[in-house]
C-alpha atoms as a PDB file:
ATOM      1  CA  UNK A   1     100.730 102.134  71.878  1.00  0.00           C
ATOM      2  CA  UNK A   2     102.213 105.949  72.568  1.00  0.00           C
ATOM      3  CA  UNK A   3      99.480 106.539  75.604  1.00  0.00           C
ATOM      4  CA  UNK A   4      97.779 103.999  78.122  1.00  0.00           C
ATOM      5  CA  UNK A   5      95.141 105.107  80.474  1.00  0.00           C
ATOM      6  CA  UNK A   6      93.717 103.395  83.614  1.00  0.00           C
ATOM      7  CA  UNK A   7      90.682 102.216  84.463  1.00  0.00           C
ATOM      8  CA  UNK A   8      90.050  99.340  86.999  1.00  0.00           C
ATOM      9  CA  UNK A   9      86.119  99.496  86.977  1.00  0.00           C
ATOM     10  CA  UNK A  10      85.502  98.585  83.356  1.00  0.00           C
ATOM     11  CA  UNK A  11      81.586  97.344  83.278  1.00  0.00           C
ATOM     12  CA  UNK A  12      79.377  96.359  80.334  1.00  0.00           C
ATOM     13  CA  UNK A  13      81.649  97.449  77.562  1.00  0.00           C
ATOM     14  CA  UNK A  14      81.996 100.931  79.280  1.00  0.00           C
ATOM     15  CA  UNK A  15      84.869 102.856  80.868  1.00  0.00           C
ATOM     16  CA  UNK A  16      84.491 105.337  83.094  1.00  0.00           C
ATOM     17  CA  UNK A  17      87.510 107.293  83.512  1.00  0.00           C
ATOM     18  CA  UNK A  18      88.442 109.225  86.939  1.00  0.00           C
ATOM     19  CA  UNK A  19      88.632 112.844  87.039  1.00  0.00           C
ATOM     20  CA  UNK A  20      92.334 112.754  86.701  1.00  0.00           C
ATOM     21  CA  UNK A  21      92.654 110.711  83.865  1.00  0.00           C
ATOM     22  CA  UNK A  22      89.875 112.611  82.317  1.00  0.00           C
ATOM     23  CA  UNK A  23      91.555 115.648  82.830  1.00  0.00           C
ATOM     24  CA  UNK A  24      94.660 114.245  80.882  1.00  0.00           C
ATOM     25  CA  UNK A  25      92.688 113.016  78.090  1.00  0.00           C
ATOM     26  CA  UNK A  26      90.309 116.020  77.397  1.00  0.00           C
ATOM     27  CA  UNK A  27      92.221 119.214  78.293  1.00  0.00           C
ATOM     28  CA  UNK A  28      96.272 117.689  78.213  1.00  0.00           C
ATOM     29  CA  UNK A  29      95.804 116.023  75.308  1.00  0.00           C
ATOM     30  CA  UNK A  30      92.939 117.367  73.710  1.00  0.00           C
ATOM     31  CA  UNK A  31      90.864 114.062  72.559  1.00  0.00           C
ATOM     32  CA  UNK A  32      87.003 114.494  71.323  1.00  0.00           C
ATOM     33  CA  UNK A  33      84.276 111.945  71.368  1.00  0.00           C
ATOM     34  CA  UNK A  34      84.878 109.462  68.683  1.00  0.00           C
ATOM     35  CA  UNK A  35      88.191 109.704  69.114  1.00  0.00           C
ATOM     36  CA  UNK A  36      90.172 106.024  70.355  1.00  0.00           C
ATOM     37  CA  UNK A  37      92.259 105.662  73.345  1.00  0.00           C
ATOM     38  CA  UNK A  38      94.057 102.359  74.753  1.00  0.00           C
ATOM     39  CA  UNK A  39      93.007 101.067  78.629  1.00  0.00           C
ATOM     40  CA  UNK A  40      94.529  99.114  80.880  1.00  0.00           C
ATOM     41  CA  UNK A  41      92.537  97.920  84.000  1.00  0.00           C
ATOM     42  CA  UNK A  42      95.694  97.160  86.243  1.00  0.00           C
ATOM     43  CA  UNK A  43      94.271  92.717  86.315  1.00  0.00           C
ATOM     44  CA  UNK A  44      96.344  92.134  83.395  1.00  0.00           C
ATOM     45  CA  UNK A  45      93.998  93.239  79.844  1.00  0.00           C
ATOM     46  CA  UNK A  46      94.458  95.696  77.574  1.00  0.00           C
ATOM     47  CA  UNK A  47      91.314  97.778  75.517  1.00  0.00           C
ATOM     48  CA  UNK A  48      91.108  99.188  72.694  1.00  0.00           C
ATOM     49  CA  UNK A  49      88.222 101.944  73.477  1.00  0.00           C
ATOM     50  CA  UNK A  50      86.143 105.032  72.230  1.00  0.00           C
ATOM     51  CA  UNK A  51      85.614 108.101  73.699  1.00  0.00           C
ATOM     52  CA  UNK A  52      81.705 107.746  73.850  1.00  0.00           C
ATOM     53  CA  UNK A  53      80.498 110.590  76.247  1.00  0.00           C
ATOM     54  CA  UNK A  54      82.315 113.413  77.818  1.00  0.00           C
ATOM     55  CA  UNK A  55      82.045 116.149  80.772  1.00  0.00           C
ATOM     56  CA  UNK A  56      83.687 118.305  83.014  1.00  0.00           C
ATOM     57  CA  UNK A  57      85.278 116.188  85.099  1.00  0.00           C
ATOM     58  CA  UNK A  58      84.571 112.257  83.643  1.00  0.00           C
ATOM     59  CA  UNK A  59      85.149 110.685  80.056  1.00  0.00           C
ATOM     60  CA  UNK A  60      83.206 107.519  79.326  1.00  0.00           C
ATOM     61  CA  UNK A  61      84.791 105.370  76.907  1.00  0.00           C
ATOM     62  CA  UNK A  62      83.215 102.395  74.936  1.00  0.00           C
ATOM     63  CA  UNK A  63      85.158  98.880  74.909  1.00  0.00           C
ATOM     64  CA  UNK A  64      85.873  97.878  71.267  1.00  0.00           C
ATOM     65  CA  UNK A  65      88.641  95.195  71.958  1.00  0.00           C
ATOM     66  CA  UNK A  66      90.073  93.462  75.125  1.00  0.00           C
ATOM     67  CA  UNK A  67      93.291  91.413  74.906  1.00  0.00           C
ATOM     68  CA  UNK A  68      95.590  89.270  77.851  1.00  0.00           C
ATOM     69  CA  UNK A  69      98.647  90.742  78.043  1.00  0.00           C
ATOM     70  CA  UNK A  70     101.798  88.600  78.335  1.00  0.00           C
ATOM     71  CA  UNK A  71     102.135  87.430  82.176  1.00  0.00           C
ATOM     72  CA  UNK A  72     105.692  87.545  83.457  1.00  0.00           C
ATOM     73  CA  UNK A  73     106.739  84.411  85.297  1.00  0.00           C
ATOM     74  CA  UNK A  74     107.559  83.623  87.795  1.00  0.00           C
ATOM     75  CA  UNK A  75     106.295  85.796  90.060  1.00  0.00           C
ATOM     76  CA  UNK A  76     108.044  87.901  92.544  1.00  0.00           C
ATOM     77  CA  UNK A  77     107.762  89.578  95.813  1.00  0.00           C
ATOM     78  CA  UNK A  78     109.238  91.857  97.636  1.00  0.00           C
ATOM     79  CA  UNK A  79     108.847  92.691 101.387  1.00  0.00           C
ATOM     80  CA  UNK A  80     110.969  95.608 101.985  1.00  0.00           C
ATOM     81  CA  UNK A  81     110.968  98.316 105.082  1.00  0.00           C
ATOM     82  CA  UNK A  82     110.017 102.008 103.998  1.00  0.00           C
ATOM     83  CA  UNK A  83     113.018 104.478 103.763  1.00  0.00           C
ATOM     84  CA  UNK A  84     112.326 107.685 106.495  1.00  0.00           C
ATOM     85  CA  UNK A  85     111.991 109.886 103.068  1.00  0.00           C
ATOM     86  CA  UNK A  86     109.451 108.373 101.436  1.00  0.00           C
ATOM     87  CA  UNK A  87     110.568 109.984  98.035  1.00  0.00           C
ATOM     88  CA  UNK A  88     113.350 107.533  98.285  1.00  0.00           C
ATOM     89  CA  UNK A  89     110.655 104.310  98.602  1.00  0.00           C
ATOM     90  CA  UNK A  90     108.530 105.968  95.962  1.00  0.00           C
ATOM     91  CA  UNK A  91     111.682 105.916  93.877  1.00  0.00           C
ATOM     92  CA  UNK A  92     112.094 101.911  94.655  1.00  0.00           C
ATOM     93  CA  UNK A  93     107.904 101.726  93.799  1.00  0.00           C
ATOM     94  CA  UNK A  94     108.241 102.894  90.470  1.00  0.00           C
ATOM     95  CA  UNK A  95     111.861 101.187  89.110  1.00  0.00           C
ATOM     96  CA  UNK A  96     110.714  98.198  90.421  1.00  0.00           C
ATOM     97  CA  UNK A  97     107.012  98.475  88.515  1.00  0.00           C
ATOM     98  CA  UNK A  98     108.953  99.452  85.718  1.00  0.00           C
ATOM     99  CA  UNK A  99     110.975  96.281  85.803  1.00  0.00           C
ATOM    100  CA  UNK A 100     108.373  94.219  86.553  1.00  0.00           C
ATOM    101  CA  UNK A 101     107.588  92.761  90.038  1.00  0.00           C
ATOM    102  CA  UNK A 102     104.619  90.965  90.909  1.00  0.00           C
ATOM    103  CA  UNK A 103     103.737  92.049  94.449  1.00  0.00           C
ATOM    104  CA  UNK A 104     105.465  94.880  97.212  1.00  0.00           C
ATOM    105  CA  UNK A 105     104.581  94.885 101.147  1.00  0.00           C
ATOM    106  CA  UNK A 106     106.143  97.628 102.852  1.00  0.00           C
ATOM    107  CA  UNK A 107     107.823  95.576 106.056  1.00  0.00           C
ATOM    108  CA  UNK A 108     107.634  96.914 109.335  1.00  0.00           C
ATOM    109  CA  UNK A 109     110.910  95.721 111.637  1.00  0.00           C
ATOM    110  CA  UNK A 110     112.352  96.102 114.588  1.00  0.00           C
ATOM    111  CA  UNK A 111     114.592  98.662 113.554  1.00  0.00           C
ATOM    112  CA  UNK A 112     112.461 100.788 110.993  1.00  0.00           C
ATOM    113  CA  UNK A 113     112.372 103.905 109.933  1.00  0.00           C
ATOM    114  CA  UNK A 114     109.407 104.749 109.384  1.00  0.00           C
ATOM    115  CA  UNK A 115     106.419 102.905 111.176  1.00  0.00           C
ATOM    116  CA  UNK A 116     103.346 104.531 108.490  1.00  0.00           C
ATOM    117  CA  UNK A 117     102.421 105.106 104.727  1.00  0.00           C
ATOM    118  CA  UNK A 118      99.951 106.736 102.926  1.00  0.00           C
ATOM    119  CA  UNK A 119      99.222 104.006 100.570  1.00  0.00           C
ATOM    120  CA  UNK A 120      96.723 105.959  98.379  1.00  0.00           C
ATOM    121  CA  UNK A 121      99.919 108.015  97.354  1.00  0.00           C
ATOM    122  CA  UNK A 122     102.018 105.179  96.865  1.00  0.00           C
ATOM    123  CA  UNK A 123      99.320 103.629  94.508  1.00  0.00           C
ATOM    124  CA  UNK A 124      99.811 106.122  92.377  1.00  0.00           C
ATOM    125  CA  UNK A 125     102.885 105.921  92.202  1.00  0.00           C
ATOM    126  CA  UNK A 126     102.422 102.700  91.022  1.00  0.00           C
ATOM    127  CA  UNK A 127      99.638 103.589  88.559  1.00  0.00           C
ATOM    128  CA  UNK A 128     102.176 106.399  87.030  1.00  0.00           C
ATOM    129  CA  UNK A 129     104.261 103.514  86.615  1.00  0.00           C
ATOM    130  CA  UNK A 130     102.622 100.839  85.083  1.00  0.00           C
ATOM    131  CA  UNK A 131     100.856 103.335  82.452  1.00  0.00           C
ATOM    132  CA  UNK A 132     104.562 104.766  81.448  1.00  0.00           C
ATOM    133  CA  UNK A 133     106.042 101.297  80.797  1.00  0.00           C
ATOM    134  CA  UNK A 134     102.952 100.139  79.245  1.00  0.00           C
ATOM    135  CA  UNK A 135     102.407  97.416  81.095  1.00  0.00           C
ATOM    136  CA  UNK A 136      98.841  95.849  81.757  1.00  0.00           C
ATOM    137  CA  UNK A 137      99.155  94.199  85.201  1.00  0.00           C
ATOM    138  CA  UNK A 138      99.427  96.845  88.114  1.00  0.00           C
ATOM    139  CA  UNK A 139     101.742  95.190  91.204  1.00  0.00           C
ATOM    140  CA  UNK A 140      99.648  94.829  94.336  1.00  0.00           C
ATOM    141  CA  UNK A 141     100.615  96.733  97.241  1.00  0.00           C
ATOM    142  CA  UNK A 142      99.850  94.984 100.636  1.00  0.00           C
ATOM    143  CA  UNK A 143      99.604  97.080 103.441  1.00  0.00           C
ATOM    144  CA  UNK A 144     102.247  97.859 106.058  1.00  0.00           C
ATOM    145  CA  UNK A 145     103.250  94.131 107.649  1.00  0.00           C
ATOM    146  CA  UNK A 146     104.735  93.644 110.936  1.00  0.00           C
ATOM    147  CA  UNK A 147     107.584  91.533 109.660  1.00  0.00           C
ATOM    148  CA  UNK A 148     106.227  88.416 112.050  1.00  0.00           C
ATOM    149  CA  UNK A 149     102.928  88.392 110.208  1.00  0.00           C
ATOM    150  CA  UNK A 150     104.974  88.149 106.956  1.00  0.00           C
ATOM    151  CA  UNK A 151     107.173  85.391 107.986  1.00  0.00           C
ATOM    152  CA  UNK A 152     104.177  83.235 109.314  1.00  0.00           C
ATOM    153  CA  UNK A 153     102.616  83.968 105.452  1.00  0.00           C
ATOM    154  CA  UNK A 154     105.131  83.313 103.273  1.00  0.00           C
ATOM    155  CA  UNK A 155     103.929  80.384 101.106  1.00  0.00           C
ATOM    156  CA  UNK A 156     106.697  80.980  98.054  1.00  0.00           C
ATOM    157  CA  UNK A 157     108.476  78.110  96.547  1.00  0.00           C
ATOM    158  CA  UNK A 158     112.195  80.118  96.791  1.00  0.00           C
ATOM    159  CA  UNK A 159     112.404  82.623 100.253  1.00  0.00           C
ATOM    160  CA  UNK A 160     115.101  84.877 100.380  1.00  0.00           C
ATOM    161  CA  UNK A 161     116.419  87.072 103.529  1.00  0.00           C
ATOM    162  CA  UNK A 162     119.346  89.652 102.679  1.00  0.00           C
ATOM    163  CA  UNK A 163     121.451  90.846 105.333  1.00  0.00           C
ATOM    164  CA  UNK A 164     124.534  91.204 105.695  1.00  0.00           C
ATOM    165  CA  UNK A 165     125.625  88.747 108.113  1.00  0.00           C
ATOM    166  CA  UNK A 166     129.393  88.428 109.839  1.00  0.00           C
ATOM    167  CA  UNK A 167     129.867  85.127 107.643  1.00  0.00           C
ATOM    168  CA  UNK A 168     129.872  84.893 103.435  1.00  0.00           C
ATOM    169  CA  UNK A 169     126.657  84.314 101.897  1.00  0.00           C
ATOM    170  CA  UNK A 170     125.717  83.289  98.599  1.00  0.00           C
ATOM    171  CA  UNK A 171     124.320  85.953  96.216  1.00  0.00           C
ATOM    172  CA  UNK A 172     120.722  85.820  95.402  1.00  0.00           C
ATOM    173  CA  UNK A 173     121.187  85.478  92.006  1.00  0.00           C
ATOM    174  CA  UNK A 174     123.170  81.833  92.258  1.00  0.00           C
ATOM    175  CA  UNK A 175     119.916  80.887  94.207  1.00  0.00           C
ATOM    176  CA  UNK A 176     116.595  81.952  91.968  1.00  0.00           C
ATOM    177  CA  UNK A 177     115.628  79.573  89.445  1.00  0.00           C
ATOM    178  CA  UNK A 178     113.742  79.373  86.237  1.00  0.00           C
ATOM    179  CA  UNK A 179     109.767  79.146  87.057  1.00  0.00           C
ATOM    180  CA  UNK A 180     109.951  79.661  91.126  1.00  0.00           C
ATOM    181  CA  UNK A 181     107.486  82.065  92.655  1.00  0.00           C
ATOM    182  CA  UNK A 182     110.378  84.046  94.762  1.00  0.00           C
ATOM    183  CA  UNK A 183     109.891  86.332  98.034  1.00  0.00           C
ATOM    184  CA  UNK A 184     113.063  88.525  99.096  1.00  0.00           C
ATOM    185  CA  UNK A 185     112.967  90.813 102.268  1.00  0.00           C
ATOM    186  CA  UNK A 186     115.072  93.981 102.158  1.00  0.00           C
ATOM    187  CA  UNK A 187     115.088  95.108 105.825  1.00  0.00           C
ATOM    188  CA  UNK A 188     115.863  99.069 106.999  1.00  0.00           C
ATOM    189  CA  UNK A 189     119.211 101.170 106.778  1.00  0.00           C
ATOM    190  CA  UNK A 190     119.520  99.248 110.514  1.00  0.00           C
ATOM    191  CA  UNK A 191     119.503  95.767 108.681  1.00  0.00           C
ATOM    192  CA  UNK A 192     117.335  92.920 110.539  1.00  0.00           C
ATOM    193  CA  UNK A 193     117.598  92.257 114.104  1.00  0.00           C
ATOM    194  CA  UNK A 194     119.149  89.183 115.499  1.00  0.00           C
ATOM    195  CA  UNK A 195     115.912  87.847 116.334  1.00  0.00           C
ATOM    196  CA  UNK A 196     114.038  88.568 113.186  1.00  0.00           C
ATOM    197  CA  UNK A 197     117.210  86.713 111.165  1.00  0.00           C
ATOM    198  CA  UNK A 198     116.459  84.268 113.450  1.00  0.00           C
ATOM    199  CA  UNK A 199     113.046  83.446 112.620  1.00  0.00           C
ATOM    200  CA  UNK A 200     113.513  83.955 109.527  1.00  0.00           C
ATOM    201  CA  UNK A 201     115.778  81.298 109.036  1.00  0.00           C
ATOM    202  CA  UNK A 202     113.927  78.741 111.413  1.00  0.00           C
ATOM    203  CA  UNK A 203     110.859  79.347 108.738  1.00  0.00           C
ATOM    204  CA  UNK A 204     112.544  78.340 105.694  1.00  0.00           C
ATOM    205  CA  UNK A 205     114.580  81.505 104.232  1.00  0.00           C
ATOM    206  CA  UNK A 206     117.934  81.316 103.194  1.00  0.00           C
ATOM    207  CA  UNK A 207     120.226  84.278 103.991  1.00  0.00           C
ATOM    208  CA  UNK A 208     121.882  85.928 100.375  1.00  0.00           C
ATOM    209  CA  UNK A 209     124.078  88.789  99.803  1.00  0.00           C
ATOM    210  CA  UNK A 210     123.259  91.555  97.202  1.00  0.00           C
ATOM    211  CA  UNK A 211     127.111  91.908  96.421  1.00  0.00           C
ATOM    212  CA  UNK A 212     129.822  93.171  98.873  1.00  0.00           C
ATOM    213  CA  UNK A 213     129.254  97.210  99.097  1.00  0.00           C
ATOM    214  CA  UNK A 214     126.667  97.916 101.109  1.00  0.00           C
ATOM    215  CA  UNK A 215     123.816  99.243  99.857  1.00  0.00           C
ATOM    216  CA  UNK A 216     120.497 101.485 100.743  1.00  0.00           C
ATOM    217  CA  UNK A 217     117.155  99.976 101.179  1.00  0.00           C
ATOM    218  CA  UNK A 218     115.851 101.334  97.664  1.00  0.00           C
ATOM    219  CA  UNK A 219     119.010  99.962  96.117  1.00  0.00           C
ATOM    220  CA  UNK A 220     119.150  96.771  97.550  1.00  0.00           C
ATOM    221  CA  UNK A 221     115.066  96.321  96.845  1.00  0.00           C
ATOM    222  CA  UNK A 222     115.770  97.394  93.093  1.00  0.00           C
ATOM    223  CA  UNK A 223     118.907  94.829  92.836  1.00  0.00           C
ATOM    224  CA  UNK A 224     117.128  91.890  93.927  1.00  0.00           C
ATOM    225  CA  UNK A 225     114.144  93.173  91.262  1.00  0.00           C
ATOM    226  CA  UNK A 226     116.732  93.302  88.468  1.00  0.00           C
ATOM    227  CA  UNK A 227     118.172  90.010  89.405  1.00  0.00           C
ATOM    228  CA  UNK A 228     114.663  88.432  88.998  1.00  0.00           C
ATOM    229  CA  UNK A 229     114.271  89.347  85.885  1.00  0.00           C
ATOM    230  CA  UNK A 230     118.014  88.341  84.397  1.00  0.00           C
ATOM    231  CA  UNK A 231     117.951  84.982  85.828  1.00  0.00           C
END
């Protein structure tokens, strides 16, 4: 599989693929009718298709195959704040997809940056993502969440806070285990506020260290991605 395309709307053995998409398929790459393409639609299948019908600014593709892709366990989650230049989030968005990472919500705190996102963009930059690792299952991005709301939410098995707090703290990857569903919040360049530690701690999340330099948001986010996957 060289090139995967995305299409989330896949009805009756059809494809219909966005302007964009279609744009990359017809005129980039220069595929006819009758030629085949693979799909993902971002829920975890891949297609084998053919290019059935095409126009100026769609392609319509018929569904010859669909297959489950491999489901990476256990899940994770990561509630991080948004960087004030978004290319450096973006840059967290896409390493992370790449990785693998089941779900992102941008975390609004006390001390953020940056209090709004254009989440159409950063969907894409998911999208971009997933297709260039060739990966089936597109990470959900929640919207912005006061970091309250989160807190009160939370229903994973293994809840991580990182901060760096006055005392030691064990590293999060002596805590995650085999098979647990995991959420870790990254807070902003500011770290968490007393009060938010606070909370989060009353509401079952254990404090961890990412190692002892300190580290941006985007770094920090990708570490505790990477040390999902390794443990």
């Amino acid at each position: 599989m060289n090139q995967l395309f995305y299409c989330p709307d896949i009805q009756e053995g059809f494809a219909r693929l966005d302007e964009e998409e279609s744009r990359h398929l017809l005129v980039v790459l220069r595929r006819q009718a009758g030629d085949r393409l693979q799909l993902t639609d971002g829920k975890g299948f891949f297609y084998e298709a053919e290019i059935a019908e095409t126009g100026k600014k769609y392609a319509l593709a018929r569904i010859l195959e669909r297959r489950p892709a491999p489901q990476p366990a256990p899940a994770l989650h990561v509630a991080i704040a948004p960087t004030k230049q978004i290319e450096r989030f973006e840059w967290f968005l896409e390493k992370a997809t790449e990785i693998g990472i089941r779900q992102i919500t941008p975390l609004l705190c006390r001390r953020s940056e940056r209090n709004n996102i254009r989440h159409d963009r950063l969907e894409k930059v998911l999208v971009s993502a997933m297709k260039q690792s060739l990966q089936a299952q597109m990470p959900l991005l929640a919207p912005l969440t006061p970091f309250n709301q989160l807190i009160a939410s939370a229903t994973e098995a293994g809840r991580f806070l990182a901060w760096c707090a006055d005392e030691p703290l064990p590293h999060l990857k002596t805590l995650l285990r085999p098979g647990m569903d995991t959420l870790v919040l990254i807070g902003p360049e500011g770290d968490f506020a007393p009060e938010e530690v606070a909370l989060a701690l009353a509401n079952g999340f254990a404090g961890v260290s990412l190692g002892a330099t300190r580290l941006r948001t985007e770094t920090a986010g990708l570490l505790a991605v990477a040390a999902q996957a390794l443990s």
